[in-house]
PDB file of N, CA and C in Angstrom:
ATOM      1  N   UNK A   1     -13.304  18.870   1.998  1.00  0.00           N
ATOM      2  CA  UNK A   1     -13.857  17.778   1.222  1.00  0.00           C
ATOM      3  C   UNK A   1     -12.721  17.157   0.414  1.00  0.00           C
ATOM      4  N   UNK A   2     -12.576  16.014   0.089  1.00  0.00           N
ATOM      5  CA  UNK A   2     -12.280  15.206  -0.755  1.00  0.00           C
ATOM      6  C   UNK A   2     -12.477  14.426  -1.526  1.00  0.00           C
ATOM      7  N   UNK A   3     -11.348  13.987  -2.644  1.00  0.00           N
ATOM      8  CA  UNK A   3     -11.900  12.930  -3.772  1.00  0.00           C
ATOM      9  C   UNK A   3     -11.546  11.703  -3.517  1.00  0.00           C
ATOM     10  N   UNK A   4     -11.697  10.673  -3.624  1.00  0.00           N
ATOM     11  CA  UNK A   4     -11.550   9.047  -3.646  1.00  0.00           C
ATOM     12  C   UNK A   4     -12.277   7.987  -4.435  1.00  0.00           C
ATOM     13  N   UNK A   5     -11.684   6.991  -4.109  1.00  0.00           N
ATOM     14  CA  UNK A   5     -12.395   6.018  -4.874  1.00  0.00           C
ATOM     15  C   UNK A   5     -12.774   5.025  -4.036  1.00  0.00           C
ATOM     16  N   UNK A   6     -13.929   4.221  -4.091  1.00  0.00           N
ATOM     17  CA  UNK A   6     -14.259   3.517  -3.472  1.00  0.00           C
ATOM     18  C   UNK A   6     -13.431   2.362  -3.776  1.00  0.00           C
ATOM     19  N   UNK A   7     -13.095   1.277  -2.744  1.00  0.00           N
ATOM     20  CA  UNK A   7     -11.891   0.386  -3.262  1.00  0.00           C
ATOM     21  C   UNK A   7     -13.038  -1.222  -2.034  1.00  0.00           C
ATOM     22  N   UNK A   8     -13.753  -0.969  -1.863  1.00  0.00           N
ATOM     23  CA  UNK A   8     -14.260  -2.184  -0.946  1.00  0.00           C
ATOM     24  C   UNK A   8     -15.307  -1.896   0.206  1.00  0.00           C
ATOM     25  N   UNK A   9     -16.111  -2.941   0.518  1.00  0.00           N
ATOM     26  CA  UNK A   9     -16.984  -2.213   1.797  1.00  0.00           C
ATOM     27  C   UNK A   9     -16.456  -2.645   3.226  1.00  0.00           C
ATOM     28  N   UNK A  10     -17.532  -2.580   4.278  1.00  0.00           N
ATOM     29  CA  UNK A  10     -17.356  -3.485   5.673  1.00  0.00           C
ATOM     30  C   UNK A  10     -18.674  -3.788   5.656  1.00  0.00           C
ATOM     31  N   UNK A  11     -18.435  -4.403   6.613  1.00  0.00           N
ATOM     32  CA  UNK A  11     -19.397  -5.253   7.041  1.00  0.00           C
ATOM     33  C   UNK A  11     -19.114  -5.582   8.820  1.00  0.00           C
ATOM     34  N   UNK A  12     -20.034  -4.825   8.905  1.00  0.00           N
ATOM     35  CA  UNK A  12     -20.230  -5.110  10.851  1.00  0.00           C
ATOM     36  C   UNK A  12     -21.515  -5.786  11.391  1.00  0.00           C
ATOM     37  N   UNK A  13     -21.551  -6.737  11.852  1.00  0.00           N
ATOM     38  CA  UNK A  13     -23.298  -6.757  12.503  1.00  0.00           C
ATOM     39  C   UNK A  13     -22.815  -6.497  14.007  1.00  0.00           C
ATOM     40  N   UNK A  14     -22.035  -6.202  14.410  1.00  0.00           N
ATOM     41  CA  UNK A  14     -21.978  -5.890  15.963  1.00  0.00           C
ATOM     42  C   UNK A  14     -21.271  -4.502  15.882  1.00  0.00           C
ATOM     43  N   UNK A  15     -21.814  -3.487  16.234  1.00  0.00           N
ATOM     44  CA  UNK A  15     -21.609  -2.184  15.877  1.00  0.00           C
ATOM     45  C   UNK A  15     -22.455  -1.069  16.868  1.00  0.00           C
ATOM     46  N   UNK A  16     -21.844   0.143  16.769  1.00  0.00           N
ATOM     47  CA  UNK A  16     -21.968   1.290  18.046  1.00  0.00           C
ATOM     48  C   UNK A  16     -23.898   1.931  17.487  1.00  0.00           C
ATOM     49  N   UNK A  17     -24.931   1.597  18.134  1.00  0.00           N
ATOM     50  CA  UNK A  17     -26.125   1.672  18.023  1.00  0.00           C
ATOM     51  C   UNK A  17     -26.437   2.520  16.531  1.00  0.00           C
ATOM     52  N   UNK A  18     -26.206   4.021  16.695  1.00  0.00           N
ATOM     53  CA  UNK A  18     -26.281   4.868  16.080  1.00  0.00           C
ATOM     54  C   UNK A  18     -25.766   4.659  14.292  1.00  0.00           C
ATOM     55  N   UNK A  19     -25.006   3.386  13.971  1.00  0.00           N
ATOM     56  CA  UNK A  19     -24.720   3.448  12.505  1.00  0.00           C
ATOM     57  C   UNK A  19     -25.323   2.257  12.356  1.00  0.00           C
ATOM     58  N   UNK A  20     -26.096   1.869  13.015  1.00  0.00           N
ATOM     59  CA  UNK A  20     -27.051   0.895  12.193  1.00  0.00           C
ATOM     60  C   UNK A  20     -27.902   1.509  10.879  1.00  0.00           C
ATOM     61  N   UNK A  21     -27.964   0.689   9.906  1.00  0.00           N
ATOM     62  CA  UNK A  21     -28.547   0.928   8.959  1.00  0.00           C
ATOM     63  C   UNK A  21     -27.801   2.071   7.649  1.00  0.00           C
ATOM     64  N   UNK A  22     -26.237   2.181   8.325  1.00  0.00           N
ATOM     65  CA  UNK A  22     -25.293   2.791   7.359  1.00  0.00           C
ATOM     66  C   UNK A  22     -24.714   1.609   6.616  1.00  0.00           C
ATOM     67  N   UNK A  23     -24.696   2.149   5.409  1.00  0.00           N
ATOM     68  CA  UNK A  23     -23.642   1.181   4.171  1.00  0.00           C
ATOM     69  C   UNK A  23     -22.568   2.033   4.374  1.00  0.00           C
ATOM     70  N   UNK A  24     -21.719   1.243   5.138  1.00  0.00           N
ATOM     71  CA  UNK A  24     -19.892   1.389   5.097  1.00  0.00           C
ATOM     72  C   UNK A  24     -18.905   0.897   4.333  1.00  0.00           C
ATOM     73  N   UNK A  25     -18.330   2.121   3.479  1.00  0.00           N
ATOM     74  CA  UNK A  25     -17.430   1.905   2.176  1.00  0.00           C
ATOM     75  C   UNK A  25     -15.950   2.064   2.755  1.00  0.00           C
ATOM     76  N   UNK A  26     -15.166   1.154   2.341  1.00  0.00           N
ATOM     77  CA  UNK A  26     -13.828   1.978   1.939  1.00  0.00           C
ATOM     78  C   UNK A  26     -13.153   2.502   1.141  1.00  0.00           C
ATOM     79  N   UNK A  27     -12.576   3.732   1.355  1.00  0.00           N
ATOM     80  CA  UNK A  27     -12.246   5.214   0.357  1.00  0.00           C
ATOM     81  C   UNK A  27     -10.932   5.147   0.567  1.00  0.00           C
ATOM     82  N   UNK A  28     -10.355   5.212  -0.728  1.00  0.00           N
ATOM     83  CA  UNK A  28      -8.819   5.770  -1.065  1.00  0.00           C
ATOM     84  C   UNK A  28      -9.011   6.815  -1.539  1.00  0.00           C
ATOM     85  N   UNK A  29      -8.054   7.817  -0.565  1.00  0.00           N
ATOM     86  CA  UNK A  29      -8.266   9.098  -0.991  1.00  0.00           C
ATOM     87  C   UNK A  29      -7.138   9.496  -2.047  1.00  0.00           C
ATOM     88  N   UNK A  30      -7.679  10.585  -2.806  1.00  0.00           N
ATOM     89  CA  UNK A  30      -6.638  10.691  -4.185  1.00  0.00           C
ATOM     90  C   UNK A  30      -5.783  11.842  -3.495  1.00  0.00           C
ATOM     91  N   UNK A  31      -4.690  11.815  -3.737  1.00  0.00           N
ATOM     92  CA  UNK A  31      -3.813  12.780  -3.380  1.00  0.00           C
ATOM     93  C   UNK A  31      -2.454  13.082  -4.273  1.00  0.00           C
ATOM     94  N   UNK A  32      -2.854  14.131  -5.394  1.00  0.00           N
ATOM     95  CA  UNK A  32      -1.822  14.646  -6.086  1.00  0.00           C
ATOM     96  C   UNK A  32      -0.571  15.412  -5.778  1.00  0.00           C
ATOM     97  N   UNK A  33      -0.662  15.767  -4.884  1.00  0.00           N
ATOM     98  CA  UNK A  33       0.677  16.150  -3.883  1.00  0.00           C
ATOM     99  C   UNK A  33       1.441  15.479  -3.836  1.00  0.00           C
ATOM    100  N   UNK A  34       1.198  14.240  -3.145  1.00  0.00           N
ATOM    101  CA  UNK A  34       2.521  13.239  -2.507  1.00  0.00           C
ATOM    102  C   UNK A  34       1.704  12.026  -3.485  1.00  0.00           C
ATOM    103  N   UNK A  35       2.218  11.758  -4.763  1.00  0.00           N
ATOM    104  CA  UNK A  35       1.871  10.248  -5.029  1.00  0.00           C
ATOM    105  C   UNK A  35       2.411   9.602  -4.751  1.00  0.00           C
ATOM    106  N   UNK A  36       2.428   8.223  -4.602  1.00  0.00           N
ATOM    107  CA  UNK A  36       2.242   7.237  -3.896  1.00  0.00           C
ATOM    108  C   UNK A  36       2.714   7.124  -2.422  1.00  0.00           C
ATOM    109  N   UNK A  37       1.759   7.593  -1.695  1.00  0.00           N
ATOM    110  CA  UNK A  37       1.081   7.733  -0.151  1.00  0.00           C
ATOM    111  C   UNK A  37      -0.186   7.319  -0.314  1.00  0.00           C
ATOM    112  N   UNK A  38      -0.308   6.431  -0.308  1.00  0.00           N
ATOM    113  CA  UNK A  38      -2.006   6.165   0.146  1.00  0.00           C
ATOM    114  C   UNK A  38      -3.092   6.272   1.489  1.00  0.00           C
ATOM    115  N   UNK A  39      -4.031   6.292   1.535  1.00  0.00           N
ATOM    116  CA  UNK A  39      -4.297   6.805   2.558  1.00  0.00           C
ATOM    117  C   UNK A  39      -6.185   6.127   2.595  1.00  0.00           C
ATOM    118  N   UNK A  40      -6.505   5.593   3.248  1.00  0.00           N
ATOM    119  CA  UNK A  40      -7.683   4.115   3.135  1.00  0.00           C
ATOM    120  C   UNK A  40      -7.959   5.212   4.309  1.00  0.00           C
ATOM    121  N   UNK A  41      -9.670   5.022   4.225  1.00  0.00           N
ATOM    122  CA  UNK A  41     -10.917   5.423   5.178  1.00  0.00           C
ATOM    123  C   UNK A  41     -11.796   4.627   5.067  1.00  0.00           C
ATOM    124  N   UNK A  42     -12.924   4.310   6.298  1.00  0.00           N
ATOM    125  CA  UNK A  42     -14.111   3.822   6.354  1.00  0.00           C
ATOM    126  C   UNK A  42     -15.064   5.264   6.238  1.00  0.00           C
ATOM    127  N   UNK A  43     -16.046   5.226   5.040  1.00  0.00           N
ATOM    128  CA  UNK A  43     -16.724   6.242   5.128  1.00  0.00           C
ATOM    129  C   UNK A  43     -18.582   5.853   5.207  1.00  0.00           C
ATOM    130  N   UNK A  44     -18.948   6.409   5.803  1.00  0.00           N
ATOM    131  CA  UNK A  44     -20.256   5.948   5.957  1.00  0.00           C
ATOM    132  C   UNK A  44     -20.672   6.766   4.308  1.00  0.00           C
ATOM    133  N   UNK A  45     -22.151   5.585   3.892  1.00  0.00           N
ATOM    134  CA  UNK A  45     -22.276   6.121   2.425  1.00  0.00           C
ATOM    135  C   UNK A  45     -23.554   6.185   1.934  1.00  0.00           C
ATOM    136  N   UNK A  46     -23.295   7.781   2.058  1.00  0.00           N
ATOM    137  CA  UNK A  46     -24.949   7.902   1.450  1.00  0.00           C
ATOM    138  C   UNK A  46     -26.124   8.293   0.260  1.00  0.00           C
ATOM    139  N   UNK A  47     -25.320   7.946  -0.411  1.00  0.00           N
ATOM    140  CA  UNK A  47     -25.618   8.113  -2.024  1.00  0.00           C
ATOM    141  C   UNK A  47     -25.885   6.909  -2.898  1.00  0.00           C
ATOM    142  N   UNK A  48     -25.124   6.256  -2.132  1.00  0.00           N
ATOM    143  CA  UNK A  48     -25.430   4.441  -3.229  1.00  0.00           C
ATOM    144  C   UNK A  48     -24.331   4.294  -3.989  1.00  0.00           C
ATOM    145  N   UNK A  49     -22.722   4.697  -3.719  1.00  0.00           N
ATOM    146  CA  UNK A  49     -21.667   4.736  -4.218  1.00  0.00           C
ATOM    147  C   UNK A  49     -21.061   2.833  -4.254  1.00  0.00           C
ATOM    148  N   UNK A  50     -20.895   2.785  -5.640  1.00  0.00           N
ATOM    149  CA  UNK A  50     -20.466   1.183  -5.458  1.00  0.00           C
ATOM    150  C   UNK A  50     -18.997   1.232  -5.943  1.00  0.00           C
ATOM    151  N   UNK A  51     -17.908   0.304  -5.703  1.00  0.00           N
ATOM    152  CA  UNK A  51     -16.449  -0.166  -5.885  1.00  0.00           C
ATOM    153  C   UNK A  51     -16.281   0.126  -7.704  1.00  0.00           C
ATOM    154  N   UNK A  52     -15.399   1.007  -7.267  1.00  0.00           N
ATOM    155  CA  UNK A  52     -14.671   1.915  -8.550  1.00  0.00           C
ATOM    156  C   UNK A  52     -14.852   3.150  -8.799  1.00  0.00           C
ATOM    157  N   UNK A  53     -16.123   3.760  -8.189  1.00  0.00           N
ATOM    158  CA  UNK A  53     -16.767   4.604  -8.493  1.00  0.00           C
ATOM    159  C   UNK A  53     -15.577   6.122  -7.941  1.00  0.00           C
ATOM    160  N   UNK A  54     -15.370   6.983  -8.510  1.00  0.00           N
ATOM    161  CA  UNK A  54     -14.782   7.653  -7.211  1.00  0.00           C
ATOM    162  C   UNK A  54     -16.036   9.034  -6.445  1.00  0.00           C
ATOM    163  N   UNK A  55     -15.610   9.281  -5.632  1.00  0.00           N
ATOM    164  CA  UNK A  55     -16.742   9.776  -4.760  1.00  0.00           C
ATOM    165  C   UNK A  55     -16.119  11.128  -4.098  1.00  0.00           C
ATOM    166  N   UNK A  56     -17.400  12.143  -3.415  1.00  0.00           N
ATOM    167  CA  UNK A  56     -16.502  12.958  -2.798  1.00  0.00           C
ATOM    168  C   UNK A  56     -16.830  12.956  -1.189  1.00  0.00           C
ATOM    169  N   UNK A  57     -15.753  13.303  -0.579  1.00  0.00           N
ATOM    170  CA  UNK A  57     -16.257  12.776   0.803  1.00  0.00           C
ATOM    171  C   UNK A  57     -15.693  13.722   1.828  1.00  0.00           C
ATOM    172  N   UNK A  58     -16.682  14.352   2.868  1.00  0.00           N
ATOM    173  CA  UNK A  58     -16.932  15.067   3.580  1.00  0.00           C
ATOM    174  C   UNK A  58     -16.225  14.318   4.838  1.00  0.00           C
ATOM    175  N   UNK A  59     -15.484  15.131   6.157  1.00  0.00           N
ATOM    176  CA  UNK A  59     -14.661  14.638   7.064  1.00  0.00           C
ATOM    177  C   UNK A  59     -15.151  15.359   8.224  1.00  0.00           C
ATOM    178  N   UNK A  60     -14.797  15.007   9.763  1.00  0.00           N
ATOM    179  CA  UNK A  60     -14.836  16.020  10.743  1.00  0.00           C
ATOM    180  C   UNK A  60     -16.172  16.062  11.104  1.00  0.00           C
ATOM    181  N   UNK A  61     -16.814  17.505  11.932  1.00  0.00           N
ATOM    182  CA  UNK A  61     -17.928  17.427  12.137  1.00  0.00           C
ATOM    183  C   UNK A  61     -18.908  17.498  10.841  1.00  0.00           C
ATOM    184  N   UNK A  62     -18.581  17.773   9.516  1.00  0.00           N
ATOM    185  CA  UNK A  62     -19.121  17.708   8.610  1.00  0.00           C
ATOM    186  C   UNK A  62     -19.633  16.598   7.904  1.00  0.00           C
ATOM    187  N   UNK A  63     -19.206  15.748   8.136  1.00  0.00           N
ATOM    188  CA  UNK A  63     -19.432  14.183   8.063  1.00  0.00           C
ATOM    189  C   UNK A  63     -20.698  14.105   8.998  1.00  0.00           C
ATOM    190  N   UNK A  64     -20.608  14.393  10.146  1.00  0.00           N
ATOM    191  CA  UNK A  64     -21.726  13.641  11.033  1.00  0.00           C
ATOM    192  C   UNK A  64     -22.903  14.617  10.874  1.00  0.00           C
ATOM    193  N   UNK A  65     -22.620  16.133  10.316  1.00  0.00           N
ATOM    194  CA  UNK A  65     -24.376  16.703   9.752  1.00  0.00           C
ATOM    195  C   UNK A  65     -24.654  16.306   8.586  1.00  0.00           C
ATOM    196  N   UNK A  66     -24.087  15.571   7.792  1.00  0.00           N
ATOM    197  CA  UNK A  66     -24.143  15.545   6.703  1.00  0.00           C
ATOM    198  C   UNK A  66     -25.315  14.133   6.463  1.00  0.00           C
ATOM    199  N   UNK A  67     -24.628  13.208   7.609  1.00  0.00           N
ATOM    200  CA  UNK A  67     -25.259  11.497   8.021  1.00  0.00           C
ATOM    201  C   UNK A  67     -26.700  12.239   8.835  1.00  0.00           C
ATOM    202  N   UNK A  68     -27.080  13.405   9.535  1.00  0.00           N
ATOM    203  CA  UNK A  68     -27.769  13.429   9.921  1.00  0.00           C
ATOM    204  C   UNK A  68     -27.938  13.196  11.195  1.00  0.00           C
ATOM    205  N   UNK A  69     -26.989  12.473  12.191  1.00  0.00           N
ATOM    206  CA  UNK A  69     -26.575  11.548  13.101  1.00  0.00           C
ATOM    207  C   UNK A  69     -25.310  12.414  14.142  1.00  0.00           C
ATOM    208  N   UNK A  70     -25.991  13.165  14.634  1.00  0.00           N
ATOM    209  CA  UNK A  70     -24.821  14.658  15.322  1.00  0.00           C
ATOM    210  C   UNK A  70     -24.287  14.065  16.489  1.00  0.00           C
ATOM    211  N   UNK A  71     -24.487  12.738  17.129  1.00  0.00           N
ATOM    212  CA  UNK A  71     -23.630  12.174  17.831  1.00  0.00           C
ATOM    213  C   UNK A  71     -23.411  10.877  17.550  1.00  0.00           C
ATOM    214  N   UNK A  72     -23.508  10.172  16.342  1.00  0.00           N
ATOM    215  CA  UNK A  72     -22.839   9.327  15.874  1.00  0.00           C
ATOM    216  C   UNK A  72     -20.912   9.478  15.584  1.00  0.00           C
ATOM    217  N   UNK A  73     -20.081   8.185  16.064  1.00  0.00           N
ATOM    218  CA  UNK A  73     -19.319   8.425  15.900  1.00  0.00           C
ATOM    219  C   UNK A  73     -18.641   8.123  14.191  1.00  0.00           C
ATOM    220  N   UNK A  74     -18.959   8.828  13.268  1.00  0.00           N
ATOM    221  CA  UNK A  74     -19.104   9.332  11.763  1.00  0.00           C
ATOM    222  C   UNK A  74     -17.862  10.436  11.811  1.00  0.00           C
ATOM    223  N   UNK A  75     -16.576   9.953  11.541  1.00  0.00           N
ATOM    224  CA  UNK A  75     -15.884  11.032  10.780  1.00  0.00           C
ATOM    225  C   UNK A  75     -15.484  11.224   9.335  1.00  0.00           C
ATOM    226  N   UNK A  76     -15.883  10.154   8.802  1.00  0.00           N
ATOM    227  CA  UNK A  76     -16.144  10.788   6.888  1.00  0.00           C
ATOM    228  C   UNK A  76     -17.144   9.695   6.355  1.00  0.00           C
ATOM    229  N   UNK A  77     -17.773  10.779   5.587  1.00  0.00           N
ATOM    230  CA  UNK A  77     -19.466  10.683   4.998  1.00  0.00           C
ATOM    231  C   UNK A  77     -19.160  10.222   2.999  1.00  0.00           C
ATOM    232  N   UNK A  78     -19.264   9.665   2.413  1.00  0.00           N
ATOM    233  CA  UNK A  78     -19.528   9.840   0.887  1.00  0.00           C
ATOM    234  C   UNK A  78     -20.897  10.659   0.824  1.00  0.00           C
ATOM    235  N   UNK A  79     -20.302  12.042   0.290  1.00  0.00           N
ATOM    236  CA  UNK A  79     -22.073  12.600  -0.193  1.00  0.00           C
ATOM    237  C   UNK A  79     -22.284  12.631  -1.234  1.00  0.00           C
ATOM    238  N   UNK A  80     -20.902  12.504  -2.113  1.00  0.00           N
ATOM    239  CA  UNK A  80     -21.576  12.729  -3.615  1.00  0.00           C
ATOM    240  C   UNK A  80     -20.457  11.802  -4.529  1.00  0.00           C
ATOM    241  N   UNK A  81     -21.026  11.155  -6.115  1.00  0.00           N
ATOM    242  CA  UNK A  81     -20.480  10.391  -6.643  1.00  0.00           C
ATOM    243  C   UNK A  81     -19.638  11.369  -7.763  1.00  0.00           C
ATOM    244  N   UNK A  82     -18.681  11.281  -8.106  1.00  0.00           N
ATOM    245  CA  UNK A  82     -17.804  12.622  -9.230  1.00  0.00           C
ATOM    246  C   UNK A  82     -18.269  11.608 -10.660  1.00  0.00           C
ATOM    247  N   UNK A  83     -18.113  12.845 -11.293  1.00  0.00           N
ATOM    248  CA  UNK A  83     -18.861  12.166 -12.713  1.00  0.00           C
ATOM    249  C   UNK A  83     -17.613  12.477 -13.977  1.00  0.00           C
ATOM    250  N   UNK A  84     -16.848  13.486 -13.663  1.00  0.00           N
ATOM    251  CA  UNK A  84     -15.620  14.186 -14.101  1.00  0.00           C
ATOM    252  C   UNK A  84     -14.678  14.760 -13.041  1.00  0.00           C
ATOM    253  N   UNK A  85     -13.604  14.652 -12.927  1.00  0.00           N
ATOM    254  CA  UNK A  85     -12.105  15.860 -12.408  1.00  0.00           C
ATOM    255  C   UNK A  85     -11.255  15.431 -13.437  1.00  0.00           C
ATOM    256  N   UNK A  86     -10.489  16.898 -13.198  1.00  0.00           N
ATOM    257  CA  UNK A  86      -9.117  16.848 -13.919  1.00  0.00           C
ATOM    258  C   UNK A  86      -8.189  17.292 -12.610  1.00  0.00           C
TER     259      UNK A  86
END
């Protein structure tokens, strides 16, 4: 899992059957290791996460049980909004 911030959405109306009806965010992931490396994802979002917010976000096959959607092509999910980190 990881932390990020939401930085913008997408917007598709022509799209692979199965993510219809997903709100697709884009996530900058935080990475205290190597600062400044940035690193941008499309994450499907299912909490109601809006731009600024930072979020935590699930990758891999964990992403796609998470969407519910086990052959959607979903490799990172927002499941939850962070309210505090240090």
């Amino acid at each position: 899992m990881h932390i990020g911030k939401v930085v913008g959405n997408v917007v598709s109306t022509k799209k692979e059957e199965t993510l219809t009806g997903f709100k697709l965010m884009i996530v900058e992931l935080i990475n205290h290791k190597n600062e400044g490396i940035h690193k941008e994802l499309v994450a499907v979002d299912l909490v109601g996460a809006g731009r600024g917010e930072y979020v935590l976000v699930a990758t891999g096959s964990s992403a796609r049980v998470a969407s519910g959607q086990k052959d959607a092509p979903i490799d990172a999910t927002i499941v939850g909004i962070v309210d505090t980190f240090e």
